[in-house]
C-alpha atoms as a PDB file:
ATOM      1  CA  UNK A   1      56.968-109.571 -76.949  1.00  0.00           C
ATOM      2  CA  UNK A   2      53.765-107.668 -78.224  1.00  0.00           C
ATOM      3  CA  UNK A   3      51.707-110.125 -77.531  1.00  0.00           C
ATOM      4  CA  UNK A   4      52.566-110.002 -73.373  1.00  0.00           C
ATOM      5  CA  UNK A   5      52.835-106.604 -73.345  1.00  0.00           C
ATOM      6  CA  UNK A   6      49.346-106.319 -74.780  1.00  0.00           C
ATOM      7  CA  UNK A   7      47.974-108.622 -72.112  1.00  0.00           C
ATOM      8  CA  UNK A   8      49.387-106.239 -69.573  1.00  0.00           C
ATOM      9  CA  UNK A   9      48.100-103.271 -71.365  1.00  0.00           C
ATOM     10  CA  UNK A  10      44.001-104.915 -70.852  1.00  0.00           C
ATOM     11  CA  UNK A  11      42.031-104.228 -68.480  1.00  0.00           C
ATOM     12  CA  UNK A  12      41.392-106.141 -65.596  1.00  0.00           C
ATOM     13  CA  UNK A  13      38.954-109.151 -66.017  1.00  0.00           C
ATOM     14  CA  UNK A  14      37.951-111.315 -62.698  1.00  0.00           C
ATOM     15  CA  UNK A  15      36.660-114.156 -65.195  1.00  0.00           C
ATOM     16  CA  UNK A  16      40.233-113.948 -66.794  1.00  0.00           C
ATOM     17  CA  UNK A  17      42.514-113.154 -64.370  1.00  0.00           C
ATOM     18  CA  UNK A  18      46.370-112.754 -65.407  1.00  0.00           C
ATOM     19  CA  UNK A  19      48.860-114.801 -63.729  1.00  0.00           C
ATOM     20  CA  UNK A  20      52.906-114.250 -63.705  1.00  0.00           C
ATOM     21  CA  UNK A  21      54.574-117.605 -63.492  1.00  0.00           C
ATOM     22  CA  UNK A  22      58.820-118.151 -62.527  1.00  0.00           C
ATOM     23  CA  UNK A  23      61.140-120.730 -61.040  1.00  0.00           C
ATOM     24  CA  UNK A  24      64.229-119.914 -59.499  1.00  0.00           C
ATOM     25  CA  UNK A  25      66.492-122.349 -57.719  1.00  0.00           C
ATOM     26  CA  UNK A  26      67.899-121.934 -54.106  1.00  0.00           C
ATOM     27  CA  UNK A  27      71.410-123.272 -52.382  1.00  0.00           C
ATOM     28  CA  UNK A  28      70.177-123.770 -48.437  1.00  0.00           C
ATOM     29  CA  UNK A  29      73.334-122.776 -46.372  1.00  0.00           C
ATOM     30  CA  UNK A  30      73.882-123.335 -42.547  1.00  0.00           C
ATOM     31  CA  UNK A  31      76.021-121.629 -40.297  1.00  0.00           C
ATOM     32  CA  UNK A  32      79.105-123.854 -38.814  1.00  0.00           C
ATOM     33  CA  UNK A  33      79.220-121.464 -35.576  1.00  0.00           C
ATOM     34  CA  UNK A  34      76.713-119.549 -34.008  1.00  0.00           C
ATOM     35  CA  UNK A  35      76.657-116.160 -34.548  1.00  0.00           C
ATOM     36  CA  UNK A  36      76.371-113.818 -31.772  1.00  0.00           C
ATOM     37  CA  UNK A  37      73.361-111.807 -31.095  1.00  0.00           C
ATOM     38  CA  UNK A  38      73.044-108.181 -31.677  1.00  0.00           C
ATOM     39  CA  UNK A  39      73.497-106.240 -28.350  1.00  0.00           C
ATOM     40  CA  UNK A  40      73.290-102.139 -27.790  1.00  0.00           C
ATOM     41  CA  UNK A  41      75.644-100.418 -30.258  1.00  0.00           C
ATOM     42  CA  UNK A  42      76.577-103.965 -32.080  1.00  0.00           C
ATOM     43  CA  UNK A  43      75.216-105.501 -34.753  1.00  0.00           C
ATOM     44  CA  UNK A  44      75.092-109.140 -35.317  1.00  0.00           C
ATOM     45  CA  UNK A  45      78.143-111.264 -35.852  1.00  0.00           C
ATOM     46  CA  UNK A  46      78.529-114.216 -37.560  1.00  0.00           C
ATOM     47  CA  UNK A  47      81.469-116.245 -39.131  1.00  0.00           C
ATOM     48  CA  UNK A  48      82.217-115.946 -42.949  1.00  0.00           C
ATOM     49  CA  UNK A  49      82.881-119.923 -42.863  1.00  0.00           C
ATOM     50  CA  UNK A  50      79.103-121.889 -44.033  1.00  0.00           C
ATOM     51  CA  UNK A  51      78.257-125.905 -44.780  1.00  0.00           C
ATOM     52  CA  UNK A  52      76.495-126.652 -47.642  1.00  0.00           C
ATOM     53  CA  UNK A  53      73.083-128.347 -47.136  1.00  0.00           C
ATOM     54  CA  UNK A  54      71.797-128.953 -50.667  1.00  0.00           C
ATOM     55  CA  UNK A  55      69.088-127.206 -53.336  1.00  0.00           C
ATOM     56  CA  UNK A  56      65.471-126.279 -53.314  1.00  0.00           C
ATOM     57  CA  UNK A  57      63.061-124.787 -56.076  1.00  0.00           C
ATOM     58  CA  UNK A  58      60.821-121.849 -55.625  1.00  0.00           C
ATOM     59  CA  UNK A  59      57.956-121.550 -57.695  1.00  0.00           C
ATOM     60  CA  UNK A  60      56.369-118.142 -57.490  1.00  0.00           C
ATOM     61  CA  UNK A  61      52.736-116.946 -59.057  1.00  0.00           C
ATOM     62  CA  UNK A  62      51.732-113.248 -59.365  1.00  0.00           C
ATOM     63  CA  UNK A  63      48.860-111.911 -59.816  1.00  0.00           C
ATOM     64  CA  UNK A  64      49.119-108.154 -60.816  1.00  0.00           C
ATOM     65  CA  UNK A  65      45.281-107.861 -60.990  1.00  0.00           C
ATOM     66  CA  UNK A  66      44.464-108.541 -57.097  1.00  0.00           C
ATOM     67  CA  UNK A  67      48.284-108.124 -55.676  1.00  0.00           C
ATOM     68  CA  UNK A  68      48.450-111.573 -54.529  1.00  0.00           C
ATOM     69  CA  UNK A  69      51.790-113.695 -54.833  1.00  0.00           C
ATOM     70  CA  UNK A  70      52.114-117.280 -53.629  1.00  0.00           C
ATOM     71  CA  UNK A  71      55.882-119.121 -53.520  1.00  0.00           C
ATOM     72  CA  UNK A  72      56.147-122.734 -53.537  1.00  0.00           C
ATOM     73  CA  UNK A  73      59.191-124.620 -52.786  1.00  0.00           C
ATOM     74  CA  UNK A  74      60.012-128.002 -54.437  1.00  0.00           C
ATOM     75  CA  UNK A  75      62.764-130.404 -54.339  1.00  0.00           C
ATOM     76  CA  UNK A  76      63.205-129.974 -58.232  1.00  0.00           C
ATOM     77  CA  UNK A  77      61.711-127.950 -61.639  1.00  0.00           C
ATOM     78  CA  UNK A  78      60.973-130.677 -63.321  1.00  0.00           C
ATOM     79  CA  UNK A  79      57.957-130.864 -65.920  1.00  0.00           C
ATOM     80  CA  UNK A  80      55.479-133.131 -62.951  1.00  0.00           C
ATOM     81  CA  UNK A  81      56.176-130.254 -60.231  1.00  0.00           C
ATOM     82  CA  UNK A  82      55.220-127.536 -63.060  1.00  0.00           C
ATOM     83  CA  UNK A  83      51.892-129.837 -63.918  1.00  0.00           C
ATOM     84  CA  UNK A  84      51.136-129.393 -59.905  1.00  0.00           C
ATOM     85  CA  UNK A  85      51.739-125.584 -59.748  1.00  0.00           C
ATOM     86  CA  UNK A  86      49.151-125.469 -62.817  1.00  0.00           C
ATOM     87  CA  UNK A  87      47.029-127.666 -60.995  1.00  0.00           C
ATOM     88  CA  UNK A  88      46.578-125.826 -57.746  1.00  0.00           C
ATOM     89  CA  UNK A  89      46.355-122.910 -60.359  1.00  0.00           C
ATOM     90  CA  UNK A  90      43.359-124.284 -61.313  1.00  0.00           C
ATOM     91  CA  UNK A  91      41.455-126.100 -58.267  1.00  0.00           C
ATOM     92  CA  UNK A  92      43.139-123.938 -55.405  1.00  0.00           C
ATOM     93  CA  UNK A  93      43.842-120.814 -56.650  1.00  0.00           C
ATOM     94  CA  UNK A  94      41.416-119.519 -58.753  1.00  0.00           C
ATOM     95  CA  UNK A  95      38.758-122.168 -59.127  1.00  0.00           C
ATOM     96  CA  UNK A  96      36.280-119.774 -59.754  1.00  0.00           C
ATOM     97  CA  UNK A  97      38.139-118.097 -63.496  1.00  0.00           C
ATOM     98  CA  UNK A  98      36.859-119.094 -66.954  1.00  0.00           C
ATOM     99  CA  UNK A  99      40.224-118.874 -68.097  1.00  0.00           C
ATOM    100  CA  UNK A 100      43.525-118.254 -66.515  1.00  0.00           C
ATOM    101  CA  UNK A 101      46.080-116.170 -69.004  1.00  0.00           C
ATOM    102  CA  UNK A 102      49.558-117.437 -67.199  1.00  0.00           C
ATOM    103  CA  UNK A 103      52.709-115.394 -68.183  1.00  0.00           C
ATOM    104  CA  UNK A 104      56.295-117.570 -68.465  1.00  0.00           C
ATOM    105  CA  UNK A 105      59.144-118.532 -70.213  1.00  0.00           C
ATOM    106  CA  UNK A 106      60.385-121.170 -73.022  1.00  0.00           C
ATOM    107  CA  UNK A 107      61.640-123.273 -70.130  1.00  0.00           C
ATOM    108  CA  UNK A 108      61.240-127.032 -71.941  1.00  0.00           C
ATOM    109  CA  UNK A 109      58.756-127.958 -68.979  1.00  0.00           C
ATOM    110  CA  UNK A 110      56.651-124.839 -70.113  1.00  0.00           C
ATOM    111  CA  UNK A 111      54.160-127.101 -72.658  1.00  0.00           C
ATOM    112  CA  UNK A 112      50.910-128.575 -71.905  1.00  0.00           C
ATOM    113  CA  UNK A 113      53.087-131.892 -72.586  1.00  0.00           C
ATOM    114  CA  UNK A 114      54.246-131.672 -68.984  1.00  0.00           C
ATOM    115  CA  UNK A 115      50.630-132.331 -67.399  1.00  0.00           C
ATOM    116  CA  UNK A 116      49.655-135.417 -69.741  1.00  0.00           C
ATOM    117  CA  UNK A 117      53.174-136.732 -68.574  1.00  0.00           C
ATOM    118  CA  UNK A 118      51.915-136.162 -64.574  1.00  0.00           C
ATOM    119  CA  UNK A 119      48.304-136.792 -65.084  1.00  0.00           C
ATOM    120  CA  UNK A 120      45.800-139.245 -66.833  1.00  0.00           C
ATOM    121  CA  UNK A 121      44.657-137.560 -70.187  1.00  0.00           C
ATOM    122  CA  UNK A 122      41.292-136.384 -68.854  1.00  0.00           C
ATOM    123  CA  UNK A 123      42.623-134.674 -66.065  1.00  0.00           C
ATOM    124  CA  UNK A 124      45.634-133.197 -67.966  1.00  0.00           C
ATOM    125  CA  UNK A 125      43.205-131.934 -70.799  1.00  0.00           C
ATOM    126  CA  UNK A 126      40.593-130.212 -67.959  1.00  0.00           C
ATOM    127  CA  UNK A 127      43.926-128.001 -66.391  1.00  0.00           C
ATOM    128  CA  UNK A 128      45.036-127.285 -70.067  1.00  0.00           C
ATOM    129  CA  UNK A 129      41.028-125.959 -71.339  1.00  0.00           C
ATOM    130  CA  UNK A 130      41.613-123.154 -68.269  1.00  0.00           C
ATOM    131  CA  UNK A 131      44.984-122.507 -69.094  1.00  0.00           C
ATOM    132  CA  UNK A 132      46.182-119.855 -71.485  1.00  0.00           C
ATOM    133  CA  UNK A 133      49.897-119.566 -71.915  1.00  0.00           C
ATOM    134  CA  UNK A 134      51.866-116.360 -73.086  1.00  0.00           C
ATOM    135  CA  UNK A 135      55.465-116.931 -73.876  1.00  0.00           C
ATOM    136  CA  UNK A 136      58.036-114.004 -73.654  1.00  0.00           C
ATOM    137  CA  UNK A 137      60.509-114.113 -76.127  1.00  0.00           C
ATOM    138  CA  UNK A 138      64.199-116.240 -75.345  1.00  0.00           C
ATOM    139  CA  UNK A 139      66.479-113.868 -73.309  1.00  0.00           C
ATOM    140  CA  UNK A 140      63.526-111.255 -72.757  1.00  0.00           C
ATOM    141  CA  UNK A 141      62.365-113.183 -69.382  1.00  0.00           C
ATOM    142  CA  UNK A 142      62.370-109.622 -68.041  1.00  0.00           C
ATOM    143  CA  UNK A 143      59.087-109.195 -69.651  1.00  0.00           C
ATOM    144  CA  UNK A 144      57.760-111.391 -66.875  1.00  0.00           C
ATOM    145  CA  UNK A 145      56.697-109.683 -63.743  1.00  0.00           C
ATOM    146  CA  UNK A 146      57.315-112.261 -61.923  1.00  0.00           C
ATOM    147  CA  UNK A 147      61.202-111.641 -61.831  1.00  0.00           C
ATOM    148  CA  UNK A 148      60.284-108.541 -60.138  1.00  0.00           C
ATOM    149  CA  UNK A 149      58.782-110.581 -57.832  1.00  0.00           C
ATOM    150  CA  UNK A 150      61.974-112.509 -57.285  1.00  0.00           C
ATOM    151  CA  UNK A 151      64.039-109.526 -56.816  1.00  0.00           C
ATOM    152  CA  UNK A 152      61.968-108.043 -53.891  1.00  0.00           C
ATOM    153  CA  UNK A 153      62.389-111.549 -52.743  1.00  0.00           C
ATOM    154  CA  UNK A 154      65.853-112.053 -53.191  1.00  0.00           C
ATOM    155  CA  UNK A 155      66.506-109.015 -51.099  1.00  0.00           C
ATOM    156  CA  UNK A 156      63.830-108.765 -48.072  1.00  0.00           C
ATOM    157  CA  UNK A 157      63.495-112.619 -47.356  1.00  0.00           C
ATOM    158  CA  UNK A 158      66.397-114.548 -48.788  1.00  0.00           C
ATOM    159  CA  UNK A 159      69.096-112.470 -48.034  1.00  0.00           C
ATOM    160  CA  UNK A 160      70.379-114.893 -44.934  1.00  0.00           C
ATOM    161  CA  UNK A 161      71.470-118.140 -44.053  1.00  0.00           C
ATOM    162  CA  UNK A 162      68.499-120.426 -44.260  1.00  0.00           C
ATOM    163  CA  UNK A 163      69.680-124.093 -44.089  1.00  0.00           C
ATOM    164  CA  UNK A 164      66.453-126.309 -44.805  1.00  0.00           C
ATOM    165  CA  UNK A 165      63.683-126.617 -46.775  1.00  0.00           C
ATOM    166  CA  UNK A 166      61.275-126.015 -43.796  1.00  0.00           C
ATOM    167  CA  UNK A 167      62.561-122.652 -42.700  1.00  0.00           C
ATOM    168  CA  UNK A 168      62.605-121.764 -46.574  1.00  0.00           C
ATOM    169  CA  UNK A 169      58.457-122.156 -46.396  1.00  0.00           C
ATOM    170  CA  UNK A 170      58.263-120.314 -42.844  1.00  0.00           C
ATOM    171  CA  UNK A 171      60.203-117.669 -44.199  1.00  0.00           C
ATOM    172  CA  UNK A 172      58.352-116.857 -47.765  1.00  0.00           C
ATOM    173  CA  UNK A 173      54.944-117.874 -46.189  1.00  0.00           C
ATOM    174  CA  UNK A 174      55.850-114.967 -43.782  1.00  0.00           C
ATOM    175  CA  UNK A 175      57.022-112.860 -46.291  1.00  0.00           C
ATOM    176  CA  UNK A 176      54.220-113.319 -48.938  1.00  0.00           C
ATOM    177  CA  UNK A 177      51.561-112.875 -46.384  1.00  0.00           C
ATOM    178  CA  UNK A 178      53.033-109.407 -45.398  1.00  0.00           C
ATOM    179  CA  UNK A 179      53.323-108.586 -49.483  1.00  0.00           C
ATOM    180  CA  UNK A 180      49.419-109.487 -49.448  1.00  0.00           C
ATOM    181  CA  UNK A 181      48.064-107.861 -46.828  1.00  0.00           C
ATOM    182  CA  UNK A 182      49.988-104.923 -47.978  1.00  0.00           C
ATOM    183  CA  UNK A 183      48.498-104.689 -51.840  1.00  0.00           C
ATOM    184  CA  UNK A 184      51.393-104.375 -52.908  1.00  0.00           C
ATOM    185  CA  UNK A 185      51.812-104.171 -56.683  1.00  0.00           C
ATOM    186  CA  UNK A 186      53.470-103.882 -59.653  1.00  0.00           C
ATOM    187  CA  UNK A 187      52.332-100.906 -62.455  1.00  0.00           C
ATOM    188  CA  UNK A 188      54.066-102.008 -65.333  1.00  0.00           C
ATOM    189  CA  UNK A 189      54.516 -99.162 -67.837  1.00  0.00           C
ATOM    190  CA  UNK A 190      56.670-100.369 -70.750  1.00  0.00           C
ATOM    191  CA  UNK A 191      54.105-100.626 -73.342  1.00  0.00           C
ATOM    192  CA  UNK A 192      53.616-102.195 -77.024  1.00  0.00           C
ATOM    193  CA  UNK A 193      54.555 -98.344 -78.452  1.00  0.00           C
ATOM    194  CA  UNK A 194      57.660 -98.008 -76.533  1.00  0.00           C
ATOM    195  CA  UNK A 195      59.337-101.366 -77.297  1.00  0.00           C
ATOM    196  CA  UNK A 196      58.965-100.396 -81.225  1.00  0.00           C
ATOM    197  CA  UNK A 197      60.896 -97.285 -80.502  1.00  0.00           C
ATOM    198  CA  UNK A 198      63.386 -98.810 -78.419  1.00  0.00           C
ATOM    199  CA  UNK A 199      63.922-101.857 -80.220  1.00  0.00           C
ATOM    200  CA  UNK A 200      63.539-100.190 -83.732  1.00  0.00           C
ATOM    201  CA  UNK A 201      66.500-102.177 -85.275  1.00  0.00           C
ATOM    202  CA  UNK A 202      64.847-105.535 -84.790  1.00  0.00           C
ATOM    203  CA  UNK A 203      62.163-105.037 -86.407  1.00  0.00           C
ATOM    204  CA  UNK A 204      62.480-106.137 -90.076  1.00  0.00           C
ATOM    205  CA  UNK A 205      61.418-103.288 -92.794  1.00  0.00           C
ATOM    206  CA  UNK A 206      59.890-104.709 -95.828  1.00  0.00           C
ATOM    207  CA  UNK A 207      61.983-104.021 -99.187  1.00  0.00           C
ATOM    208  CA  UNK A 208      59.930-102.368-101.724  1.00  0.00           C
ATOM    209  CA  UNK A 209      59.715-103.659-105.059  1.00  0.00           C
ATOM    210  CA  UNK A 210      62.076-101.652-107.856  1.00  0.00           C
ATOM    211  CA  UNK A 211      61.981-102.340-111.514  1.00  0.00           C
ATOM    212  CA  UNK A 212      65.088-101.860-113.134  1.00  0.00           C
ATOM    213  CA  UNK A 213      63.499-102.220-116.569  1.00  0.00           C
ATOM    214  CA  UNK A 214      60.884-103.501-119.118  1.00  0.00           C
ATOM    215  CA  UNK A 215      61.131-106.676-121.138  1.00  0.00           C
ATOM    216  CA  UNK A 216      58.183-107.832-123.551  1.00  0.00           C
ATOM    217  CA  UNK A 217      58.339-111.592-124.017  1.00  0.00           C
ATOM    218  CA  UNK A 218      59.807-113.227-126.188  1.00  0.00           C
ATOM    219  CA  UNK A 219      62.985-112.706-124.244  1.00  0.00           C
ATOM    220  CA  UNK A 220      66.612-113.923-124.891  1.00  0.00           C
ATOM    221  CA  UNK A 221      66.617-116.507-122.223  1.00  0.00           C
ATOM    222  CA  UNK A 222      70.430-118.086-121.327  1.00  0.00           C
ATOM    223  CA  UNK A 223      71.445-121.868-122.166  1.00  0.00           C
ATOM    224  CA  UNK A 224      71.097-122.919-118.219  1.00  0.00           C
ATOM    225  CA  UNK A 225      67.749-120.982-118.702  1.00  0.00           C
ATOM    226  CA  UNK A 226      66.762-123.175-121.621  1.00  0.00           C
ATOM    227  CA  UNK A 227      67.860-126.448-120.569  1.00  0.00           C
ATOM    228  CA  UNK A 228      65.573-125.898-117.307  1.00  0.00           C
ATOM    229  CA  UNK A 229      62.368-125.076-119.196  1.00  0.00           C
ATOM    230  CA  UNK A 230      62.968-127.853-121.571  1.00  0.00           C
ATOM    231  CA  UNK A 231      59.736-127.776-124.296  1.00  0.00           C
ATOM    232  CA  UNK A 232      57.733-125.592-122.666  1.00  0.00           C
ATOM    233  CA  UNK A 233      60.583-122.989-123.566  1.00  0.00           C
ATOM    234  CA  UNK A 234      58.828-122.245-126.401  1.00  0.00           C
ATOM    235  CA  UNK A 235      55.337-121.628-125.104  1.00  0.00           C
ATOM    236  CA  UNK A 236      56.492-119.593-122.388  1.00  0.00           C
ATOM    237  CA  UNK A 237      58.702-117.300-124.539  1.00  0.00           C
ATOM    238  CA  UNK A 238      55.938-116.849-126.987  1.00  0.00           C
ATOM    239  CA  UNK A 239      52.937-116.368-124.299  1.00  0.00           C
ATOM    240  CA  UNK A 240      51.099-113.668-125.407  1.00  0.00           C
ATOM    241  CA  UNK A 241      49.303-110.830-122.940  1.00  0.00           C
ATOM    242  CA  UNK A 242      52.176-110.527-120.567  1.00  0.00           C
ATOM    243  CA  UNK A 243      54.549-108.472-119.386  1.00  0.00           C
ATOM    244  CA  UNK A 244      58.062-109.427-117.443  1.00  0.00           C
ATOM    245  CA  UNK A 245      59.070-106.746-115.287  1.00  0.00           C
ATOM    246  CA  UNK A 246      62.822-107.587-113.801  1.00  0.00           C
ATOM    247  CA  UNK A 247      63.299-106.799-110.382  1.00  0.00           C
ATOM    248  CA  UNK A 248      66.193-106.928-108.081  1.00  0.00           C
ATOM    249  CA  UNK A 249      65.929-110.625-107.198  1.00  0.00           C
ATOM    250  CA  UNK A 250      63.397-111.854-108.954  1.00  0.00           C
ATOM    251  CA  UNK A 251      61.505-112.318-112.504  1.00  0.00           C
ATOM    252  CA  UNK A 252      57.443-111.698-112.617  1.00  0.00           C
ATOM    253  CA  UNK A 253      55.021-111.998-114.951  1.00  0.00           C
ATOM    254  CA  UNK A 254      52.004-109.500-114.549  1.00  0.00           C
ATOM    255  CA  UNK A 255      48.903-109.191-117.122  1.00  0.00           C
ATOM    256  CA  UNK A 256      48.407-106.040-118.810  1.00  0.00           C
ATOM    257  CA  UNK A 257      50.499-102.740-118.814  1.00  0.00           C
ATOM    258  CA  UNK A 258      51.785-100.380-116.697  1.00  0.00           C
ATOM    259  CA  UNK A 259      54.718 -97.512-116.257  1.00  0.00           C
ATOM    260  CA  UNK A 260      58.089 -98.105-115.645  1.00  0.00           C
ATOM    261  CA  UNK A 261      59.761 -97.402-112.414  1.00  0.00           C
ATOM    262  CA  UNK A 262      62.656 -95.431-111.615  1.00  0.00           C
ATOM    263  CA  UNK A 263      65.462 -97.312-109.836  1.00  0.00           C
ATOM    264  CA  UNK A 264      69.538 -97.048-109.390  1.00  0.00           C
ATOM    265  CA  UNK A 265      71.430 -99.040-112.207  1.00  0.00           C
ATOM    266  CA  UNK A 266      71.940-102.776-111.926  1.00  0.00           C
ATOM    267  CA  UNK A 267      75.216-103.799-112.317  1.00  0.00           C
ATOM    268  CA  UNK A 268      75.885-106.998-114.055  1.00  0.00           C
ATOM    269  CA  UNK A 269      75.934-110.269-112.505  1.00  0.00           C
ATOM    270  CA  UNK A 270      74.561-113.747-112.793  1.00  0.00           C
ATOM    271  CA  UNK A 271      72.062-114.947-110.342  1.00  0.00           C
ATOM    272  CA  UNK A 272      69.204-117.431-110.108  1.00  0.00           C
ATOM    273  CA  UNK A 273      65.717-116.176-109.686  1.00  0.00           C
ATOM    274  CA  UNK A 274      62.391-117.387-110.270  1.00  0.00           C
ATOM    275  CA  UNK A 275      60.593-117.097-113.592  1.00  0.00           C
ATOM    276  CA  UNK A 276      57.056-115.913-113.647  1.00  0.00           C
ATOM    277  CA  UNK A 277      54.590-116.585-116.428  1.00  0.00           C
ATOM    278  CA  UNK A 278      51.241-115.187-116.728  1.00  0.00           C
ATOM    279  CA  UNK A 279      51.321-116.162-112.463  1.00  0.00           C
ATOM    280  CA  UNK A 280      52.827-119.362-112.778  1.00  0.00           C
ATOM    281  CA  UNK A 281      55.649-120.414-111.588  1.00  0.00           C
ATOM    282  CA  UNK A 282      57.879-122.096-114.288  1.00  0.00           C
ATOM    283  CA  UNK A 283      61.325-123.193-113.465  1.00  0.00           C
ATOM    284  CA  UNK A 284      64.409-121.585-111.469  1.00  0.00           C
ATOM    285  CA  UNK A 285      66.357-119.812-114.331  1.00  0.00           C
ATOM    286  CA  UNK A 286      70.124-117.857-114.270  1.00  0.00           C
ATOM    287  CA  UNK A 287      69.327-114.010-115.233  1.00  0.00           C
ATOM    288  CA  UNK A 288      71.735-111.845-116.462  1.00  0.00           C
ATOM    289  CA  UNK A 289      71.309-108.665-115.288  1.00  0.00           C
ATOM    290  CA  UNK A 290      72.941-105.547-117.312  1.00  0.00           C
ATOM    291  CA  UNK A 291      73.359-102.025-116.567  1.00  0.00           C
ATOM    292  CA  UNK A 292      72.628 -99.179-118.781  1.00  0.00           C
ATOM    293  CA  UNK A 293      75.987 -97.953-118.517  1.00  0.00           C
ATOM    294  CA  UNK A 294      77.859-100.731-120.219  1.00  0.00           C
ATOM    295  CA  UNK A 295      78.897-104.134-118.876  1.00  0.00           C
ATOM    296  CA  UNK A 296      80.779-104.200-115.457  1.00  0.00           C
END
């Protein structure tokens, strides 16, 4: 999520532009009766009774950086018809960028796979060296501008009956020219500062390490514990110049001294950790763990 909404958060760069990337599919609908013109003091009228007439796909690019939008409409989604969007990305498009920085989702035709699969390897790997894809996270596609895109879409263009796949084109051809020669844009001002306060419970806190207590080798080690080392038991419980500090979940060995640090009592329980020795890592051991106030 950071990582988009730092690339919104940058300044513009022609040799880099930033490009907004969607699909969304279509149902094409066609009246059964014609509906009757709007006349002085009447709207339009038509029936609520419609024929099905199939599926399209719209692909839609957005450019926040020069308020252009372009919608394409495609039989299907799959991964050849995204290596041709990224294509005329490339060649039509901007043929001019060092490297376009395309915004879009984990959609499984989303991978540079998708353009070796549609073109030979040399062409596939000259789209993918100008291509720079940033992922939002799964069910965050709202990062993506480019559903805003859809929305305004949705509601000033595809809000009627259209019944094929040519009067789809006319219709967002129409509509994206008008959005173009407008500027309009999109100022996106959710930034990297206010999604850590927002979403302050998904981000993981590190756990600090506590001591409960000291133990100076040799230690009393358990049966399970012994079995496990096997004949280097002995040489590890007599290693000399270390320390074993034991923590809540686990068993180190540091060099040298140090203070002891304060911590809530440990009640008792068996668990496996990991035992530490002079910074090696020597077997998986059972601990027993007591507390100062008497066994549990």
């Amino acid at each position: 999520m950071e990582d988009v909404l730092d690339l919104y958060a940058e300044e513009s760069d022609p040799e880099r532009p930033r490009v907004c990337f969607d699909e969304m599919p279509l149902q094409l609908v066609s009246e059964v009766r014609t509906p009757l013109p709007a006349r002085p003091g009447q709207p339009e009228r038509y029936d609520y009774e419609y024929r099905r007439e199939g599926t399209c796909n719209l692909f839609v690019f957005f450019s926040p950086d020069i308020a252009w939008r372009e919608v394409k409409v495609t039989d299907r989604r799959t991964g050849v018809d995204f290596a041709e969007c990224m294509r005329d990305l490339v060649d039509v498009h901007f043929p001019k960028a060092e490297t376009i920085r395309v915004v879009l989702d984990n959609l499984n035709t989303h991978t540079p796979a998708s353009l070796y699969q549609a073109f030979s390897p040399g062409e596939a790997r000259r789209i993918v060296k100008r291509l720079e894809f940033h992922y939002t996270p799964k069910h965050a596609s709202w990062l993506n501008m480019a559903e805003i895109e859809f929305s305004v879409l949705g509601g000033q263009c595809l809000d009627r009956r259209l019944p094929t796949q040519h009067k789809v084109r006319v219709e967002t051809a129409a509509w994206c020219r008008a959005r173009n020669e407008s500027r309009a844009t999109i100022r996106w001002q959710f930034t990297t500062a206010n999604a850590r306060e927002r979403f302050s419970s998904r981000y993981p806190s590190p756990r600090p390490w506590r001591a409960t207590r000291r133990v100076s080798p040799p230690w009393t080690a358990t049966p399970r514990c012994r079995q496990r080392l096997g004949p280097s038991y002995e040489s590890t419980s007599a290693a000399s110049g270390a320390e074993v500090l034991l923590f809540y979940g686990c068993l180190r060995s540091v060099a040298g001294g140090g203070s002891d640090c304060g911590a809530r009592p440990v009640r008792r329980q068996m668990q496996h950790d990991l035992c530490f020795v002079n910074g090696r890592r020597r077997a998986s051991i059972l601990l027993c763990r007591s507390s100062p106030h008497g066994p549990a």
